[in-house]
Protein backbone atom coordinates (compact mmCIF):
# COMPACT_ATOMS: atom_id res chain seq x y z
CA UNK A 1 9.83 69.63 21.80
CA UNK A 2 7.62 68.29 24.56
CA UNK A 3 9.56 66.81 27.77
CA UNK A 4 8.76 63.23 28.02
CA UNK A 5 8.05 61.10 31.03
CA UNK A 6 7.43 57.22 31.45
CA UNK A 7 5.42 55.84 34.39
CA UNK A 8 5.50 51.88 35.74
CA UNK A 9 2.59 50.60 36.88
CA UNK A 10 3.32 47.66 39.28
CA UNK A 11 0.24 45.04 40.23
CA UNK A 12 0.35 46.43 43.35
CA UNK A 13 -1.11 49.95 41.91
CA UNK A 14 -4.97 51.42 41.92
CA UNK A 15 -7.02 53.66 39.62
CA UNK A 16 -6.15 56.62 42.45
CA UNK A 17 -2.30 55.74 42.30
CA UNK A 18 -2.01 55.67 38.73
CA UNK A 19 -3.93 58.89 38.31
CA UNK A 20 -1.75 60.47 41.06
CA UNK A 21 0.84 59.29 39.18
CA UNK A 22 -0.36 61.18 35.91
CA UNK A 23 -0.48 63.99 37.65
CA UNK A 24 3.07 64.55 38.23
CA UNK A 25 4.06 64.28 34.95
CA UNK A 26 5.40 67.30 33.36
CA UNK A 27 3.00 69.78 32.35
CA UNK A 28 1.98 68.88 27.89
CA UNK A 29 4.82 65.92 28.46
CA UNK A 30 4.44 62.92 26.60
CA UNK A 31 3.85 60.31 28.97
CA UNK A 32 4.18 56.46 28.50
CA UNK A 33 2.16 54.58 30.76
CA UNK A 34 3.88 51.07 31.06
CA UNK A 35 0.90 48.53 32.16
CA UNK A 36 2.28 44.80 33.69
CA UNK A 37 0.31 42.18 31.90
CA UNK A 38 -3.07 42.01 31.81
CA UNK A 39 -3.30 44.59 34.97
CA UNK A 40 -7.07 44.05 36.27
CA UNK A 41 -7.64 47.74 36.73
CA UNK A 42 -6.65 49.10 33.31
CA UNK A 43 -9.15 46.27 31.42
CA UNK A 44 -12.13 48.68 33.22
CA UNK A 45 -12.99 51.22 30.62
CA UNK A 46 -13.74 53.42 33.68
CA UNK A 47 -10.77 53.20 35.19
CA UNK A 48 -9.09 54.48 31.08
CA UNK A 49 -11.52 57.16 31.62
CA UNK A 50 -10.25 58.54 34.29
CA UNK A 51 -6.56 58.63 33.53
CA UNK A 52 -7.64 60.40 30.06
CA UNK A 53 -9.34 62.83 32.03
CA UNK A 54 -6.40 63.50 34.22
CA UNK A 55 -4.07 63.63 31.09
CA UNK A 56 -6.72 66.12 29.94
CA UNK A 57 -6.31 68.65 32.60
CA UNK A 58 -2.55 68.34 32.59
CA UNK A 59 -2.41 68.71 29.04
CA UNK A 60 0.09 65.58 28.27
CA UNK A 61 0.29 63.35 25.23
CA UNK A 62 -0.68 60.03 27.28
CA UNK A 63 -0.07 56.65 25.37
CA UNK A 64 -0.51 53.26 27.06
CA UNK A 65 2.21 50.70 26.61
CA UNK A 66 0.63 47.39 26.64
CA UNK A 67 1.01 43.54 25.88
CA UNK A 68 -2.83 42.56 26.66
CA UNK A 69 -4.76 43.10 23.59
CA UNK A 70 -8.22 43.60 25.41
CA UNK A 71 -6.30 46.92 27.27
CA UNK A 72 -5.11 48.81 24.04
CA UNK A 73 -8.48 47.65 22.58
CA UNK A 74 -10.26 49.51 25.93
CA UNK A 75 -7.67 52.37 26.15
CA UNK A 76 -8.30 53.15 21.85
CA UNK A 77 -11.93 53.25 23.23
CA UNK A 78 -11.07 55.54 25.60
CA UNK A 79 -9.44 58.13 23.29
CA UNK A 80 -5.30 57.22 24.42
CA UNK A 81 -2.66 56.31 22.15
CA UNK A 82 -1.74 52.75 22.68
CA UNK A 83 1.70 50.53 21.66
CA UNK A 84 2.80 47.10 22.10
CA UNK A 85 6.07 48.17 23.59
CA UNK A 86 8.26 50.67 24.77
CA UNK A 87 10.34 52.93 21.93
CA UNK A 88 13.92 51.30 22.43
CA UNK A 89 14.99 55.14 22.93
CA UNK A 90 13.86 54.88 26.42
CA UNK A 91 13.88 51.18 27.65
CA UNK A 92 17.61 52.40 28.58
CA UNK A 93 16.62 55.72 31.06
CA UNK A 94 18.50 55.28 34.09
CA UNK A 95 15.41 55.75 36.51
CA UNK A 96 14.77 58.47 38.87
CA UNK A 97 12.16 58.17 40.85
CA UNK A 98 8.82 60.29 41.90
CA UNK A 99 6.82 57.70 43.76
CA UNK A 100 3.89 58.41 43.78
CA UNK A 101 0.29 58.00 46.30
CA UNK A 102 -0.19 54.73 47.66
CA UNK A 103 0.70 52.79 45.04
CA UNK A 104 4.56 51.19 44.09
CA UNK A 105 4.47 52.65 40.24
CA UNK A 106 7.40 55.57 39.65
CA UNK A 107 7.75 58.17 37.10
CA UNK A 108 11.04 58.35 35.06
CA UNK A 109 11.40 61.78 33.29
CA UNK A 110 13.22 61.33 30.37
CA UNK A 111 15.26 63.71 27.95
CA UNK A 112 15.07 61.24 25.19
CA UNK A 113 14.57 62.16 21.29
CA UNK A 114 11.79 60.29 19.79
CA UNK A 115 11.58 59.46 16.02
CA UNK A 116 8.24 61.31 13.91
CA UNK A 117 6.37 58.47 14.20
CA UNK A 118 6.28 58.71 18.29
CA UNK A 119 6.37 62.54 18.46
CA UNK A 120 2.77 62.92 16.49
CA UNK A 121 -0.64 62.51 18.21
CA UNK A 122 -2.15 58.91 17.99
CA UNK A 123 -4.65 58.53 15.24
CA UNK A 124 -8.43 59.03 16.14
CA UNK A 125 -11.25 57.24 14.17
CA UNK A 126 -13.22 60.13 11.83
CA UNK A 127 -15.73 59.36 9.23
CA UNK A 128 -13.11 60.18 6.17
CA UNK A 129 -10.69 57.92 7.60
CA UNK A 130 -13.44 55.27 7.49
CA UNK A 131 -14.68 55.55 3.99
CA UNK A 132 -10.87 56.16 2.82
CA UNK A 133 -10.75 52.41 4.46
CA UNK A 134 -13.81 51.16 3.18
CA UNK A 135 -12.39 52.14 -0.32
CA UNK A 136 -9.16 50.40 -0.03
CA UNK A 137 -10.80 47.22 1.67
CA UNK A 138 -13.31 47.31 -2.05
CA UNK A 139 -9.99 47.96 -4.21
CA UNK A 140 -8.77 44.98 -2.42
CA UNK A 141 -11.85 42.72 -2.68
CA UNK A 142 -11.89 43.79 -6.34
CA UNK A 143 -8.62 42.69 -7.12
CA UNK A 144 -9.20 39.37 -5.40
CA UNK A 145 -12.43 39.07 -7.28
CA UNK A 146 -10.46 39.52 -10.40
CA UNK A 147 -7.55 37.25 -9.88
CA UNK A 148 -10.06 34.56 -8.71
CA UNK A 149 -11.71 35.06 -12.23
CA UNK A 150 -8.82 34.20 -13.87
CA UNK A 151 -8.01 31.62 -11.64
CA UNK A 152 -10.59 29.78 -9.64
CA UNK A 153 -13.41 28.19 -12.23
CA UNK A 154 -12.50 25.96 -15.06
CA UNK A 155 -14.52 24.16 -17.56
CA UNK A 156 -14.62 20.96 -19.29
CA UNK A 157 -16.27 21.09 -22.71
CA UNK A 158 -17.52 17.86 -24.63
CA UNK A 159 -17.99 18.14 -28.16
CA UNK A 160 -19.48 15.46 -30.78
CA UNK A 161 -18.70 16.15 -33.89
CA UNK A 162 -19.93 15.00 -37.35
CA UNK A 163 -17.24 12.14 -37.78
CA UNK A 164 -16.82 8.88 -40.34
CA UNK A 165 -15.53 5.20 -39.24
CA UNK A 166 -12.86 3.99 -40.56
CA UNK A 167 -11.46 0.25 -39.88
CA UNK A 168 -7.55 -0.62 -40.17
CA UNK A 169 -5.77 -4.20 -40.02
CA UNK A 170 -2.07 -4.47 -39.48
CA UNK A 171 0.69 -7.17 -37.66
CA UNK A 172 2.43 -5.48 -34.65
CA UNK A 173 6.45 -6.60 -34.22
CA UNK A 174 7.18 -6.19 -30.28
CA UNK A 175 10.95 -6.73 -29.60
CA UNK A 176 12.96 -5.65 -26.09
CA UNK A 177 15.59 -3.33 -27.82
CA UNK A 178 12.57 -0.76 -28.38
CA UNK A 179 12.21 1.52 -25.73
CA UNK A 180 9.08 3.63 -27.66
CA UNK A 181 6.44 2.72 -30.38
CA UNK A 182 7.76 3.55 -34.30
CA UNK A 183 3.96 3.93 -35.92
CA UNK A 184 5.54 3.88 -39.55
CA UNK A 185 7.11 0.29 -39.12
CA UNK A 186 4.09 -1.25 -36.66
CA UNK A 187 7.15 -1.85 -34.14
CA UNK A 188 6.48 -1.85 -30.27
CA UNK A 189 8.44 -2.13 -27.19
CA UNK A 190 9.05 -5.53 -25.55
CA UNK A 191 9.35 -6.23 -21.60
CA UNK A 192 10.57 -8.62 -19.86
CA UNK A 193 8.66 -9.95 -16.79
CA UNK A 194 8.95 -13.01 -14.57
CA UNK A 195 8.04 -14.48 -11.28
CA UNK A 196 8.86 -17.24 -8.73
CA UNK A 197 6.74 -19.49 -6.91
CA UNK A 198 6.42 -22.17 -4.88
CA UNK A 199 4.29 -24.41 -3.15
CA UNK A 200 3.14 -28.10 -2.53
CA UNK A 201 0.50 -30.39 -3.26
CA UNK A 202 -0.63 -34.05 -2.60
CA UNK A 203 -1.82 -36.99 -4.15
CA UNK A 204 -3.08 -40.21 -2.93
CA UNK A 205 -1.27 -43.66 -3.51
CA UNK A 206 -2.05 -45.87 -6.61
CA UNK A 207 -0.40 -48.86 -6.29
CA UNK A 208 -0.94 -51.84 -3.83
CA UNK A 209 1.68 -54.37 -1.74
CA UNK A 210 1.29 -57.07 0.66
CA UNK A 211 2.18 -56.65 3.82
CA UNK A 212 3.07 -59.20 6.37
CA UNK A 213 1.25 -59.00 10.48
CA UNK A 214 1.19 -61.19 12.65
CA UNK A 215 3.03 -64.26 13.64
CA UNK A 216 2.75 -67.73 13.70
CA UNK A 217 3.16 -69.39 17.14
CA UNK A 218 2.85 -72.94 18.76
CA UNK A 219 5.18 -75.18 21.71
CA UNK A 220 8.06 -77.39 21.14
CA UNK A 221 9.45 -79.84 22.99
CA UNK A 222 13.18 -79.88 24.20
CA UNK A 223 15.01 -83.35 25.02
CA UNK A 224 17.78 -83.45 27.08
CA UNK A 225 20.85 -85.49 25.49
CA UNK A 226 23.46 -85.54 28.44
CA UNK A 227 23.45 -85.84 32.52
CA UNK A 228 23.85 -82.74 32.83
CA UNK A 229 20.83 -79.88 33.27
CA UNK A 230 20.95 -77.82 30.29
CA UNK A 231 19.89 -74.28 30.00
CA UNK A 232 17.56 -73.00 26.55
CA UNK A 233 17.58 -69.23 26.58
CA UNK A 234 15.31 -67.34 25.22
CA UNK A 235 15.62 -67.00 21.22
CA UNK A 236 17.01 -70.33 20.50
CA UNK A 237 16.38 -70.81 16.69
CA UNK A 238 14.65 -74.12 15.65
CA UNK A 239 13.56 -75.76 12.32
CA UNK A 240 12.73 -78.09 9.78
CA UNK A 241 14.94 -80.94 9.60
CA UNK A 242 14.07 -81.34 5.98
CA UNK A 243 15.96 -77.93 4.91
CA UNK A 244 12.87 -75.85 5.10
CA UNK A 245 13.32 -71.70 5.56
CA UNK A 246 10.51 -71.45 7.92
CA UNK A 247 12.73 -70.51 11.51
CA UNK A 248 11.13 -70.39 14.84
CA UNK A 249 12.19 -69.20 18.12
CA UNK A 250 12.05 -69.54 21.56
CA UNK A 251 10.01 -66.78 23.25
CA UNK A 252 10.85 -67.69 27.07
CA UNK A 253 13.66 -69.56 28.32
CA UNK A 254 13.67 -73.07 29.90
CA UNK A 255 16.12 -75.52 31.77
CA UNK A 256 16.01 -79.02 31.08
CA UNK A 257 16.71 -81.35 34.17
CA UNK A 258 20.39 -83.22 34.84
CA UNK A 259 18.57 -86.10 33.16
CA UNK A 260 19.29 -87.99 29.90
CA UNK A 261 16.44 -87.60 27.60
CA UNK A 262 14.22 -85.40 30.70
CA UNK A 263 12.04 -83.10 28.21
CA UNK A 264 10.51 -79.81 29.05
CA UNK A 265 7.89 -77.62 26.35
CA UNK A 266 8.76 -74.36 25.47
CA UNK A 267 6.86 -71.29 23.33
CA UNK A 268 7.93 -70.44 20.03
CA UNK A 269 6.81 -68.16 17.67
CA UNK A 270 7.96 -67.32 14.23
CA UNK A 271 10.97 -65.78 13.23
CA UNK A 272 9.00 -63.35 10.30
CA UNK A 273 5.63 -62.01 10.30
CA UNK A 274 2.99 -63.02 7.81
CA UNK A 275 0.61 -66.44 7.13
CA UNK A 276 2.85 -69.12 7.88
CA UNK A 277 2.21 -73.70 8.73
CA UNK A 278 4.48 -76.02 9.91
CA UNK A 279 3.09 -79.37 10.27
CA UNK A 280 3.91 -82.01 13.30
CA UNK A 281 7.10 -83.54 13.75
CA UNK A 282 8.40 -81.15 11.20
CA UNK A 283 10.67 -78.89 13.46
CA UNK A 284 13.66 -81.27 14.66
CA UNK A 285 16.65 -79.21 14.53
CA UNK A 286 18.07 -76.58 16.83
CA UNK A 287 20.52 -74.38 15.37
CA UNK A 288 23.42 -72.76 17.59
CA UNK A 289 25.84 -74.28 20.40
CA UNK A 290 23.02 -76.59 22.13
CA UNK A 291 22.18 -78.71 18.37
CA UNK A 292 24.24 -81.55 19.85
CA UNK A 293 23.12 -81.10 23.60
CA UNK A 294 19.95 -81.31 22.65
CA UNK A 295 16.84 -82.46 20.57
CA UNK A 296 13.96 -80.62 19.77
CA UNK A 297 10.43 -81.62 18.02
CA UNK A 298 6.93 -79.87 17.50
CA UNK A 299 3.95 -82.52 18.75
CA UNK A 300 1.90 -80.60 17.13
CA UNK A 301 1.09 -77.92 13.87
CA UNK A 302 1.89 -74.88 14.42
CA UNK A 303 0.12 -71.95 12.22
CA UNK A 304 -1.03 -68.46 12.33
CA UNK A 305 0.08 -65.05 11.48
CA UNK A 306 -1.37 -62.94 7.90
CA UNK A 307 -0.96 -60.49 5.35
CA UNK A 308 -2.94 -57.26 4.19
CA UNK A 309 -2.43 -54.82 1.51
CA UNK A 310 -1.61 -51.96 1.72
CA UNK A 311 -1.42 -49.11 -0.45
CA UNK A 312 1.65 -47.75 -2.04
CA UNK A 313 3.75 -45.04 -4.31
CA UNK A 314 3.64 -45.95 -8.11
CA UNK A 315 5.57 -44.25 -10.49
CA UNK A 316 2.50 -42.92 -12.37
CA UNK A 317 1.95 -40.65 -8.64
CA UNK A 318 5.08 -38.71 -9.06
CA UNK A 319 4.09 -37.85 -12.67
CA UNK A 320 0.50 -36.96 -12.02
CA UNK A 321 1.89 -35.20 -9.14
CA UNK A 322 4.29 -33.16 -10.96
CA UNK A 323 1.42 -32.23 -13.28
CA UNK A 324 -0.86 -30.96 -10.68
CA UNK A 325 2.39 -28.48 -9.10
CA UNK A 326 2.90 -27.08 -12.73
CA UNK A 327 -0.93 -26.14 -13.26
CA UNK A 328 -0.94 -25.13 -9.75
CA UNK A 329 2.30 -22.78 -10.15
CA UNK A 330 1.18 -21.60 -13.45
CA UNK A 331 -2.10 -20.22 -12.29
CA UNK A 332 -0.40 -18.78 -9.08
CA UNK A 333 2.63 -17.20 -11.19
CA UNK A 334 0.32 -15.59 -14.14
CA UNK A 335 -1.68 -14.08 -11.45
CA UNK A 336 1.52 -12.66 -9.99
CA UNK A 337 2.71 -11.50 -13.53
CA UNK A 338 -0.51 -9.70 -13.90
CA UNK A 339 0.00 -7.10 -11.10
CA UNK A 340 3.45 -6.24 -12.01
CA UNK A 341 2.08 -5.08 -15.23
CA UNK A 342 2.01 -1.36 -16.01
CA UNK A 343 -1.94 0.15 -16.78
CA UNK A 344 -2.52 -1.27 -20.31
CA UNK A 345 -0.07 -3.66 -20.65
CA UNK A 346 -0.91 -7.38 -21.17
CA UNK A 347 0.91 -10.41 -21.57
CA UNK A 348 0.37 -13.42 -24.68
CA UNK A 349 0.13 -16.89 -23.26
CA UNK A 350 2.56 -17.71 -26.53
CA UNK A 351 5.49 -16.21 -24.45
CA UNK A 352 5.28 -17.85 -21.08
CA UNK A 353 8.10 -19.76 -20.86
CA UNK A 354 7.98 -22.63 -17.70
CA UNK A 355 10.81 -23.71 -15.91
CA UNK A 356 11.22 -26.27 -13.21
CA UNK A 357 13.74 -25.01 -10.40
CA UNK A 358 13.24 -28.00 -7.88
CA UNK A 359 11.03 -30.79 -6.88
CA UNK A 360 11.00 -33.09 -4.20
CA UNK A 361 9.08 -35.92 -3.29
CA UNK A 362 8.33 -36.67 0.49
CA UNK A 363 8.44 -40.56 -0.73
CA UNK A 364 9.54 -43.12 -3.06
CA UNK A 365 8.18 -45.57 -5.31
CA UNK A 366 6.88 -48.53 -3.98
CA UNK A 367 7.15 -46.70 -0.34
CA UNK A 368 3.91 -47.41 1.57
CA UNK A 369 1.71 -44.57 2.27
CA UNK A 370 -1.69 -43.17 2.05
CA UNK A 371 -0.87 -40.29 0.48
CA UNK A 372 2.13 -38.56 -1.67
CA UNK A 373 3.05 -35.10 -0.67
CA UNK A 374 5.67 -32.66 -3.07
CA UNK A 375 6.93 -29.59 -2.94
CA UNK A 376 7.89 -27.17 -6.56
CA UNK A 377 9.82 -24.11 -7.39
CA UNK A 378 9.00 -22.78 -10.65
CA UNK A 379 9.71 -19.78 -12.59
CA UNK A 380 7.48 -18.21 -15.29
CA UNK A 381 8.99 -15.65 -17.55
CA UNK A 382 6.82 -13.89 -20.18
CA UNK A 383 7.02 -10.95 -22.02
CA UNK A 384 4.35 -8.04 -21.67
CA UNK A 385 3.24 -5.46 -24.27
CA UNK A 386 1.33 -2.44 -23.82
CA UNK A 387 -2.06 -1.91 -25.45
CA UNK A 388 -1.31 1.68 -25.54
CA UNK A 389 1.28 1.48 -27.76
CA UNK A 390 -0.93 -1.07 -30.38
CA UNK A 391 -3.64 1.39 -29.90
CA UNK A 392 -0.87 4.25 -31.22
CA UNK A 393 -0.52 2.10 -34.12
CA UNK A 394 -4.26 1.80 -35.06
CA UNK A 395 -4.74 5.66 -34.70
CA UNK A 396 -1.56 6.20 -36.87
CA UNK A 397 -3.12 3.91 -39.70
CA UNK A 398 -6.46 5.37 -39.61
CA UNK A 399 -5.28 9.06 -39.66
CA UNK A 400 -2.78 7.92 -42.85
CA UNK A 401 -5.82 5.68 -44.37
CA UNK A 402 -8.05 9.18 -43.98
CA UNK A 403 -5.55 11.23 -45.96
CA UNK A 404 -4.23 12.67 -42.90
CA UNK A 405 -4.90 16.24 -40.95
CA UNK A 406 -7.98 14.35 -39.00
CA UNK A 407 -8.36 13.35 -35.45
CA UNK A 408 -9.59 9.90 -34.13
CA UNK A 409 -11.95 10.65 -31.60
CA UNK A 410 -10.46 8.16 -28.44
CA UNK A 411 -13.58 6.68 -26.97
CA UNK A 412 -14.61 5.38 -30.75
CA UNK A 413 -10.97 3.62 -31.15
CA UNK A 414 -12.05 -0.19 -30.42
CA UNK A 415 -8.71 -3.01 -31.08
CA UNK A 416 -8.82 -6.78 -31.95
CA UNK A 417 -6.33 -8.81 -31.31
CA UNK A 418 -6.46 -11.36 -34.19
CA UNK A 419 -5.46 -14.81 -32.61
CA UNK A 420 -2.68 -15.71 -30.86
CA UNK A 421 0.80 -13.84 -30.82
CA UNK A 422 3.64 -15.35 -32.66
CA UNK A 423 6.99 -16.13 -30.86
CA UNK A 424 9.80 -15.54 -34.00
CA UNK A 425 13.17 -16.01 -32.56
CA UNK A 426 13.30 -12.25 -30.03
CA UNK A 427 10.40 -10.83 -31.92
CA UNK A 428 6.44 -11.37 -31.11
CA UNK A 429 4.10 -10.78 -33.66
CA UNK A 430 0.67 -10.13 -33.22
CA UNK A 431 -2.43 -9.20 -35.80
CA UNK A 432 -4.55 -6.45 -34.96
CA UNK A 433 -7.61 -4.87 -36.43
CA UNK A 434 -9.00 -1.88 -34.99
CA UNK A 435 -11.64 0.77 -36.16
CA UNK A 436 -12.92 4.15 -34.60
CA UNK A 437 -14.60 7.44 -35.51
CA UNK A 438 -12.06 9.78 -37.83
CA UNK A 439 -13.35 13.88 -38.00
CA UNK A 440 -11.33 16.47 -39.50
CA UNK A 441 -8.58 18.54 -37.22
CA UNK A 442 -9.78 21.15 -35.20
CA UNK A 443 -7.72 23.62 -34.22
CA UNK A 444 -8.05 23.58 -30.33
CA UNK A 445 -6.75 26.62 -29.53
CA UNK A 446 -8.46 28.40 -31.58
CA UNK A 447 -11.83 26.45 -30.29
CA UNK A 448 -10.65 27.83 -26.57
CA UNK A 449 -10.52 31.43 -27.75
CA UNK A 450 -13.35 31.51 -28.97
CA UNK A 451 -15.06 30.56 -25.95
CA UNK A 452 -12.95 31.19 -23.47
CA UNK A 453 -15.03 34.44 -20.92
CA UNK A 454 -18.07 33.72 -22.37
CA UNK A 455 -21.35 32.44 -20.61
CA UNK A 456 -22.54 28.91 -20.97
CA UNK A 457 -25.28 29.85 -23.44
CA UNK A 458 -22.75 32.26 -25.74
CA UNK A 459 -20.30 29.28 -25.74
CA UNK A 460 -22.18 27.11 -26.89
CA UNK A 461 -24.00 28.95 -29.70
CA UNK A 462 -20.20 29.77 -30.35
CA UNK A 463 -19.39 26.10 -30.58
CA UNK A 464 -22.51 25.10 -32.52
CA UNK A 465 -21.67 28.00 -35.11
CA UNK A 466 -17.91 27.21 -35.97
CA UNK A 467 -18.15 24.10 -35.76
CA UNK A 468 -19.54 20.83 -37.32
CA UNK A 469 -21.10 19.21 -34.80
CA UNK A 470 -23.62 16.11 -34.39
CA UNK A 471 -25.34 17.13 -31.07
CA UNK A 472 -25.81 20.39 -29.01
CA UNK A 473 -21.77 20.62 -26.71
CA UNK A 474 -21.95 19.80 -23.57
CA UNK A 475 -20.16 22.34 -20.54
CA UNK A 476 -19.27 21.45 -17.74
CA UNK A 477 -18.43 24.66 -14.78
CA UNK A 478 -16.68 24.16 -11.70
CA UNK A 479 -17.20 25.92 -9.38
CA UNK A 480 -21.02 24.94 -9.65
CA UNK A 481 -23.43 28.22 -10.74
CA UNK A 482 -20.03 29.97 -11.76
CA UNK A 483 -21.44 32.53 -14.23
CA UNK A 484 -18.57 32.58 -17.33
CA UNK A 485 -15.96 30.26 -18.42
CA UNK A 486 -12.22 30.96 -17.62
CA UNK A 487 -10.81 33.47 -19.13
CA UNK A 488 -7.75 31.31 -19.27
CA UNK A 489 -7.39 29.17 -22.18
CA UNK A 490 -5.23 26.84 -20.19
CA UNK A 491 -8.27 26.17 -17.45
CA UNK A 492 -10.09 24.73 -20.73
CA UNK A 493 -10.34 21.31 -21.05
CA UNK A 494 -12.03 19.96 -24.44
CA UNK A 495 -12.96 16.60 -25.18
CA UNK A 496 -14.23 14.83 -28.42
CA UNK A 497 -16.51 11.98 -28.26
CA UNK A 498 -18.68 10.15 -30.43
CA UNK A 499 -20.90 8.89 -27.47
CA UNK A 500 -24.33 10.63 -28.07
């Protein structure tokens, strides 16, 4: 068995110390050169050509140990065995050392048994090798070549067959304890759906009121009955002597002298807004603590003040209010019922039920304002019905009106929904007629085997052959330009239509 040896390279060896190196190794040793990382002077073809001529005239088995792809790629080149890493027989060597030339690399000899694998010479490129290579990579390519055959294309066929319309009328019966459609009793599942919504809305005012502005305002006169100086504060009351409810009062105060029957004038003005006349000499009594103290009298009319109308809430607002929140809500709460429907489902006015939760009015009647503001909950329950399951129904009763073992071909199956549904205690009832294209069974399967491998052009003259058809099939190949349909049936799609 040959003696082996293992050399380190360090990154501060040369081309010269490496290849002094080499040339202590053991005469026809296998020798593993261990190369740091991406070590500049071993990624120099040169450089691998000069250690292979060294390991040449010393006869050894030299292998480069390597991380850096580009230096096993350079040292394969260069006719040396390459690895990724050391055999784990001899990372473990306890090191002696032969330094060698100038550089810091050593060379371990080791005693170490090697598997088969690391005892035999490294492979070498020949021209058998290559075309035993080539071969596999074909096998391969054929295989994949095959599998994607199988695998890859698929194929949608269209096929219009001679067919006959038929027409059907029945009465569905949708009720919530159904959970799937039973075709021999026309009954259908039932669902439940609601929503709630809210919002607001305004209305203007309707009705009109009078509203008193303004005030009446004129002078007195205040007559002092004692010796003494009276004081008349400000919103003394005075009025009519002759038991009118007209009141006025004093808007500033005044003080009368020590004098009896001294007089001063003082402002009034009209206890109450709104359009009001009191006539000279008609205010002569003072109500309060000072009516004995004092006398009082107006010299001269006093008028003034007004009214406008204004507009206010009538009982007719809150109803035509209320009307406009329940339209509103409606709208707003069918169009939320519509998108929690399923695909195909649908929901009959006749079951939308309408239910008032709360409404409040932002005023009252006969409260003045311009306009009348309220705000509605409402919930809308309704129940929804699929127009898959009626359309289950129709092809049921046009496959039992045919006599059975026929098809109805799906784009021809058109449904009418006769009226409006009928709310009967839980049940809805609702009249259909319906009518599509009927043609007699075909045995799908058997269609796909047929034509399943074949070209386009065989296919179809396949098709067109076995088959009753009103117009030439139609194929459809995916990939695009593929050249046969799948071999698998299940990569087969076939549809009937009666759309020429």
């Amino acid at each position: 068995m040959r003696p082996i040896d293992v050399i380190y390279l360090s990154r501060h060896d040369s081309a010269d110390s490496a290849c002094a190196l080499l040339r202590q190794a053991r005469h026809q040793a296998q020798v593993w050169l261990v190369v740091p990382w991406r070590l500049g002077i071993l990624r120099d073809l040169l450089n691998l050509k000069r250690l292979a001529t060294v390991a040449g005239e010393k006869a050894v088995d030299l292998r480069v140990v390597s991380r850096d792809s580009l230096t096993r790629t350079l040292a394969r080149t260069a006719g040396l065995g390459t690895s990724f890493s050391l055999p784990h027989a001899l990372r473990g060597v306890e090191p002696v050392e032969i330094r060698g030339g100038e550089g810091t690399g050593t060379l371990v000899p080791a005693d170490e048994r090697l598997g088969k694998r690391y005892q035999s010479a490294p492979a070498r490129f020949s021209v058998a090798r290559g075309i035993l290579v080539l071969a596999f990579v074909a096998m391969l390519l054929g295989v994949l070549l095959t599998v994607v055959g199988f695998f890859l294309p698929t194929a949608e066929v269209t096929l219009e067959p001679v067919s006959t319309q038929g027409e059907v009328a029945f009465t569905a019966r949708a009720n919530a304890r159904y959970s799937k459609a039973d075709t021999d009793e026309a009954l259908v599942p039932l669902r439940s759906v609601q929503v709630i919504v809210e919002g607001q809305a305004e209305t203007p005012a309707s009705d009109t009121a009078d509203v008193a502005e303004g005030y009446a305002s004129g002078f007195v006169v205040f007559t002092n009955r004692t010796s003494e100086a009276l004081v008349v504060p400000k919103g003394t009351s005075v009025r009519s002597g002759s038991g009118g409810s007209v009141r006025f009062v004093t808007t500033s105060e005044v003080t009368l002298p020590p004098t009896l029957y001294a007089s001063e004038r003082a402002p009034v003005q009209a206890a109450e807004p709104g359009y009001v006349v009191a006539g000279a000499y008609t205010l002569s009594r003072v109500e309060g603590a000072l009516a004995s103290k004092v006398e009082v009298l107006n010299d001269s009319s006093i008028e003034g003040g007004g009214n406008r109308r204004v507009p206010t809430v009538a009982y007719e607002d809150l109803d035509t209010l209320r009307s406009m929140l329940v339209a509103q809500l409606q709208d707003e709460a069918y169009a939320q019922l519509v998108g929690q429907l399923e695909p195909h489902e649908f929901v009959p006015g006749s079951t939308l039920h309408v239910e008032v939760m709360s409404l409040e009015y932002d005023q009252n009647v006969g409260q003045q304002t311009d306009m009348l503001t309220g705000r509605m909950k409402l919930v809308v329950r309704g129940s929804a019905l699929s127009e898959a399951d009626l359309m289950a129904l129709a092809r049921a009763r046009l496959v039992a009106q045919a006599g059975g073992a026929v098809d109805v071909i799906e784009d021809s199956l058109v449904l009418d929904r006769q009226g409006e549904a009928r709310v009967v205690d839980s049940w809805v009832e609702i009249d259909v007629r319906a009518q599509g294209a009927v043609v007699s069974q075909l045995d799908m399967e058997a269609v796909r085997n047929g034509i399943r491998g074949r070209t386009v052009a065989q296919a179809v003259e396949w098709l067109q052959t076995n088959l009753a058809l009103r117009a030439a099939p139609r194929v459809l190949l995916s990939p695009e330009g593929w050249p046969r349909l799948p071999v698998l049936t299940g990569r087969l799609a076939i549809e009937l239509t009666s759309q020429p």
